[in-house]
Protein backbone atom coordinates (compact mmCIF):
# COMPACT_ATOMS: atom_id res chain seq x y z
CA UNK A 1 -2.66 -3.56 -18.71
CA UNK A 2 -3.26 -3.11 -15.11
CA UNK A 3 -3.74 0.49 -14.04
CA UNK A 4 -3.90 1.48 -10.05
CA UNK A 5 -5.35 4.84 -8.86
CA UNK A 6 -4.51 5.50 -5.69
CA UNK A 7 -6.61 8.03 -2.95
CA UNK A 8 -6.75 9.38 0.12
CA UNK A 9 -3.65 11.26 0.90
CA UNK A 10 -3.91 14.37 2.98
CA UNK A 11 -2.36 16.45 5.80
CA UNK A 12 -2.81 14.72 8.99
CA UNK A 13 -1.35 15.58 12.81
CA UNK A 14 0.82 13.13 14.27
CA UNK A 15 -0.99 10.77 16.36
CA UNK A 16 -4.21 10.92 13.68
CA UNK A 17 -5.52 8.80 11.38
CA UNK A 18 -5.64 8.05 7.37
CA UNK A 19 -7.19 5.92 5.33
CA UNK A 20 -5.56 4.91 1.70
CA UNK A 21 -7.41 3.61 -0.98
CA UNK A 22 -6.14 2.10 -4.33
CA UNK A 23 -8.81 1.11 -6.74
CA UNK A 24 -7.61 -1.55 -9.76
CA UNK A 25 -8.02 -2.94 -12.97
CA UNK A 26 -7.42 -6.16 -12.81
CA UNK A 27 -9.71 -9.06 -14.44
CA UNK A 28 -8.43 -11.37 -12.02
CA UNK A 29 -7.60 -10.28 -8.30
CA UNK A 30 -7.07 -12.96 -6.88
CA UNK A 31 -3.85 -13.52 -8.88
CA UNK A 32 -2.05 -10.73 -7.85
CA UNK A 33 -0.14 -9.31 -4.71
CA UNK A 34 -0.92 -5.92 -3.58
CA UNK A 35 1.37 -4.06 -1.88
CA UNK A 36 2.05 -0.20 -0.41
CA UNK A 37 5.47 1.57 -0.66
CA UNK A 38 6.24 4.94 0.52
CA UNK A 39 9.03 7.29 -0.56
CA UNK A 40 10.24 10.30 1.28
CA UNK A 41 11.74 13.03 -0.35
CA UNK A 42 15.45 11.81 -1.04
CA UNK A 43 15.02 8.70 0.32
CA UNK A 44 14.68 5.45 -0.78
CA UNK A 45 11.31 3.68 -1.83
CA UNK A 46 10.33 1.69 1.27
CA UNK A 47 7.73 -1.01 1.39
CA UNK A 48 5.27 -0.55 3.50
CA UNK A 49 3.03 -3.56 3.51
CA UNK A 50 1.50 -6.52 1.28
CA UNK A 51 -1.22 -8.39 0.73
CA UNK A 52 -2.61 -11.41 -1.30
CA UNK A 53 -5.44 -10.64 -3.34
CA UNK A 54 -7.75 -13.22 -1.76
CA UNK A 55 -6.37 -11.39 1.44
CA UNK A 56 -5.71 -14.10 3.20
CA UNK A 57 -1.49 -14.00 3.12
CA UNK A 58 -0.24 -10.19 4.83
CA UNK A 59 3.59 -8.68 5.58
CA UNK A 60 4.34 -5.65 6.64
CA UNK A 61 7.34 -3.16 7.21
CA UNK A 62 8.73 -3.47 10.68
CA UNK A 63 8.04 0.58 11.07
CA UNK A 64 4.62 0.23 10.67
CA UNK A 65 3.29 -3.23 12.45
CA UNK A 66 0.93 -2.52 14.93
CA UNK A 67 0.18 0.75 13.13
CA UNK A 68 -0.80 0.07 9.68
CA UNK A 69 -3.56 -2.35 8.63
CA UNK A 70 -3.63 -3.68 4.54
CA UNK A 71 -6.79 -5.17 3.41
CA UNK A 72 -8.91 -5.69 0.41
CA UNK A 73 -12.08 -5.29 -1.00
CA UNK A 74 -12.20 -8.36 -3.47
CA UNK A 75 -15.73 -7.47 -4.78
CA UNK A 76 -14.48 -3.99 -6.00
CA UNK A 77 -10.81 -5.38 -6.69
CA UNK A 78 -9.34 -2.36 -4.14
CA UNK A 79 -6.79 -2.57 -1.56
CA UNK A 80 -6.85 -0.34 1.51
CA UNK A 81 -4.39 1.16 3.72
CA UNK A 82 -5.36 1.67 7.53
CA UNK A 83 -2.52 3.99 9.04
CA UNK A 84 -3.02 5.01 12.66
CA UNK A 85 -0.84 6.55 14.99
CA UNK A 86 0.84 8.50 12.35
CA UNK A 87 4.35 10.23 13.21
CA UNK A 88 6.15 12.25 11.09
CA UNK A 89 8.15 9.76 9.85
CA UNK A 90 5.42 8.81 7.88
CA UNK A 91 5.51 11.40 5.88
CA UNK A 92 5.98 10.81 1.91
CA UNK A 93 4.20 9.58 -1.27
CA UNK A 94 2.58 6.28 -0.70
CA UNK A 95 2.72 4.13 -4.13
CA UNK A 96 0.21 1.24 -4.69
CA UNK A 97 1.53 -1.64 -6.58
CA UNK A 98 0.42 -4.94 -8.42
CA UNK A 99 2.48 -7.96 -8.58
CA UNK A 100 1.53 -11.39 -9.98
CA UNK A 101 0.91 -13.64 -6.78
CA UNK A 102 1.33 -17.86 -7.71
CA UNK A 103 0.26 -18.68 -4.22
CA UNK A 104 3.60 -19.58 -3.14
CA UNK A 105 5.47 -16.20 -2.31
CA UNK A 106 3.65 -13.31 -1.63
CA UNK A 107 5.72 -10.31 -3.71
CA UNK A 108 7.05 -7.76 -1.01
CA UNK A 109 10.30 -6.45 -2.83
CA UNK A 110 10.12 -3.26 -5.52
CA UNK A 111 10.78 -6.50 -8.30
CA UNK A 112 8.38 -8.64 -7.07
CA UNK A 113 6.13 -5.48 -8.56
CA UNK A 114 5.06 -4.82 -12.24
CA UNK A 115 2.55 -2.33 -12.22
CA UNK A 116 2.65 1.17 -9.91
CA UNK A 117 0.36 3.68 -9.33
CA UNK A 118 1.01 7.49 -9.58
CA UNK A 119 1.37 7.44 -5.50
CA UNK A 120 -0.59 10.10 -3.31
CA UNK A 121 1.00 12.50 -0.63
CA UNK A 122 0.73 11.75 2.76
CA UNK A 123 2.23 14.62 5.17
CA UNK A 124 1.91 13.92 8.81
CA UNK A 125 2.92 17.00 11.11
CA UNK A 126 4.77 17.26 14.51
C-alpha cells in the first residue's frame, strides 16, 4: 500500500516562495508517476504538475509553467514542489499523488492516480 505524506505548506506573500515536499512509500519509484494537484475551496481539484519517477518525463498546468518546478529525490523516493512567484490564486490544499507509470504515458489526470496524500495548505496573500 503506498502511503504519501505531504509537507511544507504555510502562509506565504504573493510574490514569495514555497517549497513542497511529499515523502513516499513506494518499493519501487521508478514505476510510478508523481504528480501535484491543488484544490481551492469550492473549486475543482486542479493538477498542478507531474513527474516520472526516474524524473526524466515532466508536465505541468498551464497556470503554473514558468513558476512551479517538480522534481524528485530518487534516493529518498520524495517528490518536490518548487513554487515561486506565488499569487493568490495559488491559494488551496496541494495533494500529492502516486500513479503507476509503464514508461509510455506519464499519468497527469485525477484517474491516472491511485494513491493521494492527505494534501497540505498553502495560503498565499495579496
Amino acid at each position: 500500500q503506498v502511503q504519501l505524506v505531504e509537507s511544507g505548506g504555510g502562509l506565504v506573500q504573493a510574490g514569495g516562495s514555497l517549497r513542497l515536499s511529499c515523502a513516499a512509500s513506494i518499493r519501487t519509484f521508478s514505476s510510478y508517476g508523481m504528480g501535484w494537484f491543488r484544490q481551492a475551496p469550492g473549486e475543482e481539484r486542479e493538477f498542478v504538475a507531474a513527474i516520472s519517477g526516474r524524473g526524466d518525463l515532466t508536465s505541468y498546468g498551464d497556470s503554473v509553467k514558468g513558476r512551479f518546478t517538480i522534481s524528485t529525490d530518487n534516493a529518498k523516493n520524495t517528490v518536490f514542489l518548487q513554487m515561486n512567484s506565488l499569487k493568490p490564486e495559488d491559494t488551496g490544499v496541494y495533494y500529492c499523488a502516486a500513479g503507476y507509470y509503464g514508461g509510455r504515458y506519464l499519468p497527469i489526470r485525477i484517474s491516472d492516480f491511485g494513491s493521494w496524500g492527505q494534501g497540505t495548505q498553502v495560503t498565499v496573500s495579496s
